[in-house]
Protein backbone atom coordinates (compact mmCIF):
# COMPACT_ATOMS: atom_id res chain seq x y z
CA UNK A 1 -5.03 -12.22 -9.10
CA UNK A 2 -3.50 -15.69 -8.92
CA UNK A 3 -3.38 -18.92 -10.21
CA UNK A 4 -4.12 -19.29 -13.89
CA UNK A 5 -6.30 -15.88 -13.93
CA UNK A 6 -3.17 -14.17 -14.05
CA UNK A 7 -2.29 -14.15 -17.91
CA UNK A 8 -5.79 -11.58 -17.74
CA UNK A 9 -4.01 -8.46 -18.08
CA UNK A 10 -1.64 -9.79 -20.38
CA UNK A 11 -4.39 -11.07 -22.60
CA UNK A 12 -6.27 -7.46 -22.48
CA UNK A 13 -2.99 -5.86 -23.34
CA UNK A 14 -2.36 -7.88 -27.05
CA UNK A 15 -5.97 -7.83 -27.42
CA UNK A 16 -5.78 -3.56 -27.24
CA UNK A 17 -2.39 -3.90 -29.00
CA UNK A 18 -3.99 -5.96 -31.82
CA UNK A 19 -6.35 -3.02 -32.25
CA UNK A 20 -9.36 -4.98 -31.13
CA UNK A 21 -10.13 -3.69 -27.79
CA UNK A 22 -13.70 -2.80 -27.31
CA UNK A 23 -15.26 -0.40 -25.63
CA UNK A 24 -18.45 1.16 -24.52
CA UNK A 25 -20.10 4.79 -25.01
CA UNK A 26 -22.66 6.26 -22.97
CA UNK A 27 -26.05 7.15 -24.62
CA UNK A 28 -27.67 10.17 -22.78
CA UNK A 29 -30.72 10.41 -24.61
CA UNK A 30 -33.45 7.59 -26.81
CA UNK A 31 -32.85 5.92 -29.46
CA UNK A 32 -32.59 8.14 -32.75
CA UNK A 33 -31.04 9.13 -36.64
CA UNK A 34 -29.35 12.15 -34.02
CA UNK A 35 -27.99 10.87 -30.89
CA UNK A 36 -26.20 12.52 -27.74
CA UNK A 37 -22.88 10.09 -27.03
CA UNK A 38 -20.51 11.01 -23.87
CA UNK A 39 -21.33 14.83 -24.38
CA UNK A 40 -21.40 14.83 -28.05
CA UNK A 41 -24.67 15.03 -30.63
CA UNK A 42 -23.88 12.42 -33.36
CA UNK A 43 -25.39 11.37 -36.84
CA UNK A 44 -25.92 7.56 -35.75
CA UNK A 45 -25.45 4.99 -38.40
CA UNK A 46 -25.01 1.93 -36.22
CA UNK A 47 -28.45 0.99 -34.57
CA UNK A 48 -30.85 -1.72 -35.23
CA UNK A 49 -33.62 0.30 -34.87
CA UNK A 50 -34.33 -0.21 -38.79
CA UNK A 51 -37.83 1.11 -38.65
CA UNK A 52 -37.28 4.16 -36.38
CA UNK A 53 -39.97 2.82 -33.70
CA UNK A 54 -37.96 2.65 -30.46
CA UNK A 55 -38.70 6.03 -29.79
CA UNK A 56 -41.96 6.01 -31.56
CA UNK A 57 -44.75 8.34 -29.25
CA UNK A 58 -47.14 5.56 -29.59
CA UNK A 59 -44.80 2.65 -28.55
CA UNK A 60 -43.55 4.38 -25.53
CA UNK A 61 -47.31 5.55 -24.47
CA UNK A 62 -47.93 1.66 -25.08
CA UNK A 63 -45.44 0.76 -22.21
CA UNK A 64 -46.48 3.24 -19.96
CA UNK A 65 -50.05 2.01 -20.39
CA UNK A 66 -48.39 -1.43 -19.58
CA UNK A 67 -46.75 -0.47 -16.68
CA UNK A 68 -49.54 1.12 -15.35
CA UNK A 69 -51.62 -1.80 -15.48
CA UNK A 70 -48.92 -4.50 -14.75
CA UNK A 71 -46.14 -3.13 -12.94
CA UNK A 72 -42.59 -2.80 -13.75
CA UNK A 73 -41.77 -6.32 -13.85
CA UNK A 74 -43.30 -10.19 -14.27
CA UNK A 75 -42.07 -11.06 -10.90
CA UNK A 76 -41.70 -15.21 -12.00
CA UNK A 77 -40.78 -17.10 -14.57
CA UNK A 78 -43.61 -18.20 -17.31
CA UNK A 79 -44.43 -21.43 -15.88
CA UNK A 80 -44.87 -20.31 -12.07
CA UNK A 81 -46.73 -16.78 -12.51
CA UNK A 82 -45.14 -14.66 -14.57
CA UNK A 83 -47.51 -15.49 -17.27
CA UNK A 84 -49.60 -12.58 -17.83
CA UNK A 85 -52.32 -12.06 -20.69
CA UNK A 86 -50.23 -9.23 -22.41
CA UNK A 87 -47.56 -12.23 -22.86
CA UNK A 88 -50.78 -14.08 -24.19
CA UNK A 89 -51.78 -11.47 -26.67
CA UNK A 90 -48.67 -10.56 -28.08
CA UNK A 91 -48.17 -14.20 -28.78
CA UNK A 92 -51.74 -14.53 -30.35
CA UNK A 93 -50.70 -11.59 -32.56
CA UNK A 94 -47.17 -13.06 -33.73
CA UNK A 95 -48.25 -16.32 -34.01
CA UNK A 96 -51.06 -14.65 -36.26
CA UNK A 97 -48.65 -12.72 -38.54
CA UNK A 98 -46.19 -15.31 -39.28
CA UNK A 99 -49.10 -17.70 -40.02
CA UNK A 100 -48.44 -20.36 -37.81
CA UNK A 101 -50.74 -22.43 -35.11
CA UNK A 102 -48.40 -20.79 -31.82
CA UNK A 103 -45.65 -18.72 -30.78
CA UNK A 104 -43.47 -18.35 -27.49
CA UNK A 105 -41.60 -15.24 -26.06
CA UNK A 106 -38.65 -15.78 -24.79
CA UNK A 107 -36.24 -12.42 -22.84
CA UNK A 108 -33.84 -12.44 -25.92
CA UNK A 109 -32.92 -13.48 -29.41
CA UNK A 110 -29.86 -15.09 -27.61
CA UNK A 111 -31.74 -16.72 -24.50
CA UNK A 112 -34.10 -18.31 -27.70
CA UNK A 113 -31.10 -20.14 -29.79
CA UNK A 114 -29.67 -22.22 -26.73
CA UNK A 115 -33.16 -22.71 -25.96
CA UNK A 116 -34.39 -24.10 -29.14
CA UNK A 117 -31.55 -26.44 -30.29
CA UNK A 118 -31.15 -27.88 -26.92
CA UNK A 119 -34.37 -28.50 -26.17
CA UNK A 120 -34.74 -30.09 -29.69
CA UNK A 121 -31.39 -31.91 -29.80
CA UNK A 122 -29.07 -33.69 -27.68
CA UNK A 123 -26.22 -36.00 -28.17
CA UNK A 124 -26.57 -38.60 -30.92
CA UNK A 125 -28.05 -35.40 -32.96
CA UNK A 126 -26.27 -33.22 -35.72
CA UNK A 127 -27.13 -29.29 -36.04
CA UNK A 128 -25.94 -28.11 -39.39
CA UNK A 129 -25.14 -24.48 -39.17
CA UNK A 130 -23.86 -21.80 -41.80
CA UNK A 131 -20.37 -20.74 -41.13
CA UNK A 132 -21.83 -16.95 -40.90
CA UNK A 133 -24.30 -17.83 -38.54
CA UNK A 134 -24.69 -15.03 -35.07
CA UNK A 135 -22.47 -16.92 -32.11
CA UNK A 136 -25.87 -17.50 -30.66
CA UNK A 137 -26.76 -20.39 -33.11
CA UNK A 138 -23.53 -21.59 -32.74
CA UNK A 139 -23.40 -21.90 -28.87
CA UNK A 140 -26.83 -23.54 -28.70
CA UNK A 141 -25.05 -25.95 -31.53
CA UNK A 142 -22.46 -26.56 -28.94
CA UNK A 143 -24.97 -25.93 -25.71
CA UNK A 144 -26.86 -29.01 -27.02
CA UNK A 145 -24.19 -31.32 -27.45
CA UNK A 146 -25.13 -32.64 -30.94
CA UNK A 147 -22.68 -32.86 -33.56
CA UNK A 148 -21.89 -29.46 -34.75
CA UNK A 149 -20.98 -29.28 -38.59
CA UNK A 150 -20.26 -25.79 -40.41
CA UNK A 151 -21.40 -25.31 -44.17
CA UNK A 152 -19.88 -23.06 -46.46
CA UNK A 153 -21.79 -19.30 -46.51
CA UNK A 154 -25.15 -19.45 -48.67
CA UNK A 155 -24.26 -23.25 -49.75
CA UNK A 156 -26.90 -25.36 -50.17
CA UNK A 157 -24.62 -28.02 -52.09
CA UNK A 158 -22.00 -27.62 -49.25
CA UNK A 159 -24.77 -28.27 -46.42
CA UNK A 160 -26.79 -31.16 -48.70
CA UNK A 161 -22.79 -33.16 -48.54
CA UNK A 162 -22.67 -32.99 -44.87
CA UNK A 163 -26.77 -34.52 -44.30
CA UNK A 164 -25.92 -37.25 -47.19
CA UNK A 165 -23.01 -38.17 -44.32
CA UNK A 166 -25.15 -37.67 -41.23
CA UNK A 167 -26.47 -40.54 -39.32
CA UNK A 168 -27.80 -38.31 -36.66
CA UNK A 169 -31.40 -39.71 -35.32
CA UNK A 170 -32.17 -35.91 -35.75
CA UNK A 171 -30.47 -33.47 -37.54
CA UNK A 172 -31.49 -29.61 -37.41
CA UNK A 173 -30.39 -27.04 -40.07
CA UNK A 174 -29.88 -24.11 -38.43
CA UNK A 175 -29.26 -20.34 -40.28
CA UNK A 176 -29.65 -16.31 -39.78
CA UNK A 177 -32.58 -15.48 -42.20
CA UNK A 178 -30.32 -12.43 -42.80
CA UNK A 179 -26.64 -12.27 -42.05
CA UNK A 180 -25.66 -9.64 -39.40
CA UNK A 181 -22.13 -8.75 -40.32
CA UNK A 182 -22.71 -9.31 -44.28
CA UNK A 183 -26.13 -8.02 -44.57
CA UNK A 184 -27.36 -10.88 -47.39
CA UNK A 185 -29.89 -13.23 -47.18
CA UNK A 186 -29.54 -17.28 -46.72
CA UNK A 187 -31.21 -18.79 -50.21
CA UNK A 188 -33.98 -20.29 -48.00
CA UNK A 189 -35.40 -22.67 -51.15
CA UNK A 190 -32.46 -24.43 -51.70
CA UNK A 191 -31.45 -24.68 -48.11
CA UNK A 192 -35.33 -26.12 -47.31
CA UNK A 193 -35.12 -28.35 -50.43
CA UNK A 194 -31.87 -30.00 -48.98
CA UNK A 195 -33.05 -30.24 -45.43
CA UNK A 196 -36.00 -32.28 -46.69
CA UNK A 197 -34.10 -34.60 -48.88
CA UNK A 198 -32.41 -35.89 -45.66
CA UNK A 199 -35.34 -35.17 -42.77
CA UNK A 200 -33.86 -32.19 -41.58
CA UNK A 201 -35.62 -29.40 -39.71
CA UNK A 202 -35.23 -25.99 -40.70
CA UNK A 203 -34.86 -23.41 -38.30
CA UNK A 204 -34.21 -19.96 -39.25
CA UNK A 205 -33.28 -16.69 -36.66
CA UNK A 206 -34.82 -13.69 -38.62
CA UNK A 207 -33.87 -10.93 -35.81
CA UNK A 208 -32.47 -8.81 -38.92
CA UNK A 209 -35.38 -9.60 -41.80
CA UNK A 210 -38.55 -9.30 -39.16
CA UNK A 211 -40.54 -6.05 -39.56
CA UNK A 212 -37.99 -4.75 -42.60
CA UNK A 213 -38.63 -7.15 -44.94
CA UNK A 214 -41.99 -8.99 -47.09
CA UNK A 215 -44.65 -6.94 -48.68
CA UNK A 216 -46.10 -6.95 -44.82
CA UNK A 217 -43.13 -6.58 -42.93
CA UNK A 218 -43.47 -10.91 -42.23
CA UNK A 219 -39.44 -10.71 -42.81
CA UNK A 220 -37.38 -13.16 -44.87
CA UNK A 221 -39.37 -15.91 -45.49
CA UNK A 222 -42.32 -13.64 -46.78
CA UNK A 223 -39.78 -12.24 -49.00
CA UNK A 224 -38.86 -15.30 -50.51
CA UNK A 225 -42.26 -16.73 -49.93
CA UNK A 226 -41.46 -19.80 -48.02
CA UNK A 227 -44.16 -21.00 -45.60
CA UNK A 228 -43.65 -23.51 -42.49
CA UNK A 229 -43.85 -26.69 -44.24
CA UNK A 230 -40.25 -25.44 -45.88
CA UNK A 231 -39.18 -23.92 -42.47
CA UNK A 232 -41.03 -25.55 -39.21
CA UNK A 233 -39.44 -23.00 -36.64
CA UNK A 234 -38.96 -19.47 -37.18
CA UNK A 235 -37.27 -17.34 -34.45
CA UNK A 236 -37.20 -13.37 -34.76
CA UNK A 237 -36.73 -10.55 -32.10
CA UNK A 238 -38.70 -7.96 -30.89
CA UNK A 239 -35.56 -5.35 -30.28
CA UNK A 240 -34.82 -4.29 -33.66
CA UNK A 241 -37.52 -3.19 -36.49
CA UNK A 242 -40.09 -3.61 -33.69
CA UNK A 243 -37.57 -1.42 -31.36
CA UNK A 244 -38.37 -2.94 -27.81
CA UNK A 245 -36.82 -6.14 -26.51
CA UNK A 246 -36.85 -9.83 -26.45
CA UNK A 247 -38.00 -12.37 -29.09
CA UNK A 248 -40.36 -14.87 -30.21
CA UNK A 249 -39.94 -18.47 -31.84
CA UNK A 250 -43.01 -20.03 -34.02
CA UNK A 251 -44.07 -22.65 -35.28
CA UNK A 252 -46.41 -25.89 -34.70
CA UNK A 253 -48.55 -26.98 -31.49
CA UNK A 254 -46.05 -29.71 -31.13
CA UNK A 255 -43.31 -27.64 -31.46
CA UNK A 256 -43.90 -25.36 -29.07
CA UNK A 257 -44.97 -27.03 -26.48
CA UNK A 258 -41.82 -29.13 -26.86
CA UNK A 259 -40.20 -25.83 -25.82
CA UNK A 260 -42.06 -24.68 -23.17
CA UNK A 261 -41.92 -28.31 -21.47
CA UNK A 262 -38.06 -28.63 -22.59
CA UNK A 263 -36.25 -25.28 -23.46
CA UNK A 264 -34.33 -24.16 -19.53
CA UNK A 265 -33.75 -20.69 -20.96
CA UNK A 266 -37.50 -20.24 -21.33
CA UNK A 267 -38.90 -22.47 -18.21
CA UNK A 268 -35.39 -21.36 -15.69
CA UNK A 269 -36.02 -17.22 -16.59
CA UNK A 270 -38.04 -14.60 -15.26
CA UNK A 271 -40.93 -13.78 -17.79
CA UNK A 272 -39.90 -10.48 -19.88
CA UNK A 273 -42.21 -7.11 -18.09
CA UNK A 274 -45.51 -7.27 -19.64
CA UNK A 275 -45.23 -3.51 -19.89
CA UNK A 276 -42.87 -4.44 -22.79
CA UNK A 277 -45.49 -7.06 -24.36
CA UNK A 278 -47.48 -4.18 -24.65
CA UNK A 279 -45.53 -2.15 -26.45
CA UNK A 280 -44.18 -4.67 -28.87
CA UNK A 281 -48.03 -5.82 -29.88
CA UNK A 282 -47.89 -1.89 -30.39
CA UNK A 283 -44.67 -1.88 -32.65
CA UNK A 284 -46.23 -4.63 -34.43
CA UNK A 285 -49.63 -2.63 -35.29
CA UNK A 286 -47.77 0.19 -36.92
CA UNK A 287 -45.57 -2.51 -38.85
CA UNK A 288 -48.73 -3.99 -40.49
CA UNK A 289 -50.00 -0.15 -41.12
CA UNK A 290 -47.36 1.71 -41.81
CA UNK A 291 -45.75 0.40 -44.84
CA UNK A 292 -44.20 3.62 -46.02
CA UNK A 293 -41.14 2.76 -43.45
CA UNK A 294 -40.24 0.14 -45.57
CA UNK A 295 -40.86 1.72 -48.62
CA UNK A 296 -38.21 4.31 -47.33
CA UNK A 297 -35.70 2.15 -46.06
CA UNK A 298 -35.38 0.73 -49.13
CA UNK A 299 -34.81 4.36 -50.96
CA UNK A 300 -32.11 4.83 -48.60
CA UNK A 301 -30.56 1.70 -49.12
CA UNK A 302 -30.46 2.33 -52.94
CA UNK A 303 -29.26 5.99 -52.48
CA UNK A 304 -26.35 5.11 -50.46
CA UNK A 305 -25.31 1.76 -52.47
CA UNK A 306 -25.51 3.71 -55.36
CA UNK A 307 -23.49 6.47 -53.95
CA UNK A 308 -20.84 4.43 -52.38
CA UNK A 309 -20.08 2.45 -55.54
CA UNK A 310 -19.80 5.89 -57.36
CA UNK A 311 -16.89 6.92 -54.71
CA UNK A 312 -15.70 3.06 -55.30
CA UNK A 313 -16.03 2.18 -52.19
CA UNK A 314 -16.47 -1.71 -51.74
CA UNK A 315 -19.72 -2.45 -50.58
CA UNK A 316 -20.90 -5.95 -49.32
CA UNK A 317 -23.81 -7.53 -51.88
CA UNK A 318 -26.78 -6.66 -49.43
CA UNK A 319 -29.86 -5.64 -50.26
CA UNK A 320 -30.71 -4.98 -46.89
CA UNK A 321 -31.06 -2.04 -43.91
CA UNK A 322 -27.43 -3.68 -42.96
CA UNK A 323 -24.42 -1.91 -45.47
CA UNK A 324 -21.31 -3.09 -44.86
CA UNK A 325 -18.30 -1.32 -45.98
CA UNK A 326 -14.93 -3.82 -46.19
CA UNK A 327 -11.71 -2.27 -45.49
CA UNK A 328 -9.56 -5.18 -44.59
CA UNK A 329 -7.18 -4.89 -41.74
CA UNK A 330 -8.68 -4.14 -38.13
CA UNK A 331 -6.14 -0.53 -38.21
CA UNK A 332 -7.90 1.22 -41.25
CA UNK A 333 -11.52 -0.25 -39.93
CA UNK A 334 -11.01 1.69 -36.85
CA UNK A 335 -9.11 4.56 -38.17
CA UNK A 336 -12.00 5.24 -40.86
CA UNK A 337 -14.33 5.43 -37.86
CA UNK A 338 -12.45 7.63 -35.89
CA UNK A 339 -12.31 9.54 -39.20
CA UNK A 340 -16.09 9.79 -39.10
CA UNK A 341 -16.25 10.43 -35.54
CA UNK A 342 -14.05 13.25 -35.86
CA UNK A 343 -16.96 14.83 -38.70
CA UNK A 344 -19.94 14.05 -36.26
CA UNK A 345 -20.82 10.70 -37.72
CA UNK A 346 -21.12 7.21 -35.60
CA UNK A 347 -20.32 4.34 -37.39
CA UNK A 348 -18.63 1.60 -35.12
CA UNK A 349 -15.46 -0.33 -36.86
CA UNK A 350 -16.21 -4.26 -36.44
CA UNK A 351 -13.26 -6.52 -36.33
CA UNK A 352 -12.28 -9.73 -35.39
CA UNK A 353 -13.48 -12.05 -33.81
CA UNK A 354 -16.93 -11.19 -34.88
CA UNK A 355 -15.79 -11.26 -38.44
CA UNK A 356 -12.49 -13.15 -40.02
CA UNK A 357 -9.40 -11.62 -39.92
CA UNK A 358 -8.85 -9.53 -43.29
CA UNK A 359 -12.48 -8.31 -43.07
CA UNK A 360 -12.65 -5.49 -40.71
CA UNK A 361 -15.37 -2.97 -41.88
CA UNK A 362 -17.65 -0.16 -41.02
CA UNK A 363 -20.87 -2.08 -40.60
CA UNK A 364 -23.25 1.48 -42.01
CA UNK A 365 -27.16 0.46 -40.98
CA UNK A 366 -29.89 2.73 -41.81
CA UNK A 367 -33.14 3.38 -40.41
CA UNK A 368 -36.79 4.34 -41.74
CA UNK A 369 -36.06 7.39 -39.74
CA UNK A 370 -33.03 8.68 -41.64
CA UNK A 371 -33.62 11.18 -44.18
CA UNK A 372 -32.17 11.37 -47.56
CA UNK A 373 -29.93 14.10 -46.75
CA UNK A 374 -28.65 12.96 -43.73
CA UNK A 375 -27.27 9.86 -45.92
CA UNK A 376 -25.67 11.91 -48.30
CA UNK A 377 -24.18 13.64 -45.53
CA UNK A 378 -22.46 10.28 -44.44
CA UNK A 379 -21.56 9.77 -48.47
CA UNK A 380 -19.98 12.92 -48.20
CA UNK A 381 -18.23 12.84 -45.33
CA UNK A 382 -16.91 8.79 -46.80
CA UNK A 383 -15.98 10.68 -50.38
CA UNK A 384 -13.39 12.90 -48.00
CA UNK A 385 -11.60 10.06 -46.46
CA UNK A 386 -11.68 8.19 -49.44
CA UNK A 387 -9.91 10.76 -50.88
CA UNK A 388 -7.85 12.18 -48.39
């Protein structure tokens, strides 16, 4: 390859040399606590499936009932005719849930951040994002071309600074309602207290709260009990607690239809397959009956914090389905994985540049669907390499 593209090997060489080459294994089976990867069955600590529903009897029935009724796929975009009344429902029933007027689908969590702050912001506009935030906030920060300014982690002081400064014509406060790689929530009071000091909207991506956490399974904000005066927009996905794909942003009439009229990654994308509308408004029934899942998860996530500070192993401070174990350098990160591999366990190393360098870790998740003694198998199998 010529021209500048030829530094590409080099660059996948020092990447691999830096111990931060990636790579990909081959599921041969659904999603579940006991997994078959490239041959192998494998205790799986490392999926988002947080309530156990991906393979759920009922949610796969659901989108074969789709299917049959709709096809395989939308065939067109929202806008043209890809619009079909499962779409319709399912947005009915999230709007419902999260208690506001409307809700949009939209193919991913991803696909919904550029859409949202560039449709809301453009230049002349500020987007105020925490430094933590999933690269998908951040890209639609730099999508939009509005002034992108980082706050410190969980600041509120640090982000109220940087409005008092702002003389943005809009400025947009953007954060994960839980943190991905750190597993602890953003202090939504004090972040929606400063935002409306300075006429700031709050918009908050809850793909890791939704369906896990609130009495109902609402996510972060129930938790905290914030409603949409403190926090207008609310974005969440459908391909984690609820165990299907794509996602779904809230909030006012006005609002939304902004989006729909404004947001390319919504209007310039083929609509997601209504067979998979169907199953999420599925997923999302057994969320609002079911709330033994959650009741569980949070056992587990107790039993192994507990556990792991008894071995004294440091533990991240989250109170969440997302445990992450810091080990520092990018080598012992991986080499505690393979360690765990080696014992039947998956539990992927995550290094830079997803987190800062110094903070490589074993990012443990667990699921509804774990049992109690398949976590203290994983405690057991961390006490051996702690101590080896």
């Amino acid at each position: 390859m010529g021209g500048g593209f030829a530094s590409l090997g080099a660059d996948l060489a020092a990447r691999a040399a830096a111990g931060l080459y990636r790579g990909r294994r081959v599921l041969e089976g659904p999603q579940a606590t006991t997994v078959r990867v490239d041959g192998r069955e494998l205790l799986a600590f490392c999926s988002n499936d947080y309530l156990g529903l991906a393979n759920d009897p009922r949610v796969i029935g659901a989108l074969q009932q789709g299917a049959a009724r709709y096809g395989a796929g939308s065939g067109a975009s929202h806008l043209v005719s890809g619009h079909s009344r499962a779409h319709h429902e399912l947005e009915d029933a999230l709007a419902e849930f999260t208690g506001r007027p409307r809700a949009l689908l939209f193919s991913g969590g991803y696909a919904a951040n550029l859409g949202v702050i560039s449709a809301l912001l453009g230049r002349g506009d500020a987007v105020f994002q925490d430094r933590l935030n999933h690269a998908s906030l951040l890209d639609g920060g730099l999508l939009s071309g509005a002034r992108l300014q980082r706050f410190l982690h969980n600041d509120a002081a640090s982000l109220e600074a940087r409005l008092a400064r702002s003389p943005a014509r809009r400025k947009l406060v953007a954060v994960d309602g839980v943190f991905s790689m750190d597993g602890d929530e953003a202090p939504l009071a004090a972040l929606a207290a400063a935002s409306a000091r300075h006429g700031a909207l709050l918009y908050v991506d809850d793909a890791h709260g939704f369906g896990v956490l609130g009495e109902r399974g609402a996510g972060t904000l129930e938790k905290q009990g914030m409603g949409s005066a403190a926090v207008p927009l609310l974005m969440a996905t459908l391909g984690k607690a609820l165990g299907v794909a794509g996602a779904f942003v809230a909030g006012s009439e006005e609002l939304i239809e902004t989006l729909i009229q404004f947001a390319r990654t919504y209007i310039y994308t083929t609509a997601m397959p209504p067979a998979l509308a169907v199953a999420a408004a599925a997923s999302l029934r057994i969320v609002r009956e079911e709330p033994w899942r959650r009741a569980h998860l949070q056992e587990l996530i107790g039993r192994f914090r507990a556990g792991a500070n008894a071995l004294g192993l440091q533990l991240l401070p989250s109170q969440t389905a997302i445990q992450p174990l810091l080990l520092g350098d990018a080598a012992t990160a991986l080499r505690w994985s393979e360690q765990l591999l080696a014992r039947g366990l998956l539990v992927p190393a995550i290094r830079p540049p997803t987190v800062p360098r110094g903070q490589s870790r074993l990012r443990v998740t667990l699921s509804a669907a774990h049992s109690v003694v398949e976590v203290e198998r994983l405690l057991q199998a961390l006490a051996d390499i702690a101590g080896a």
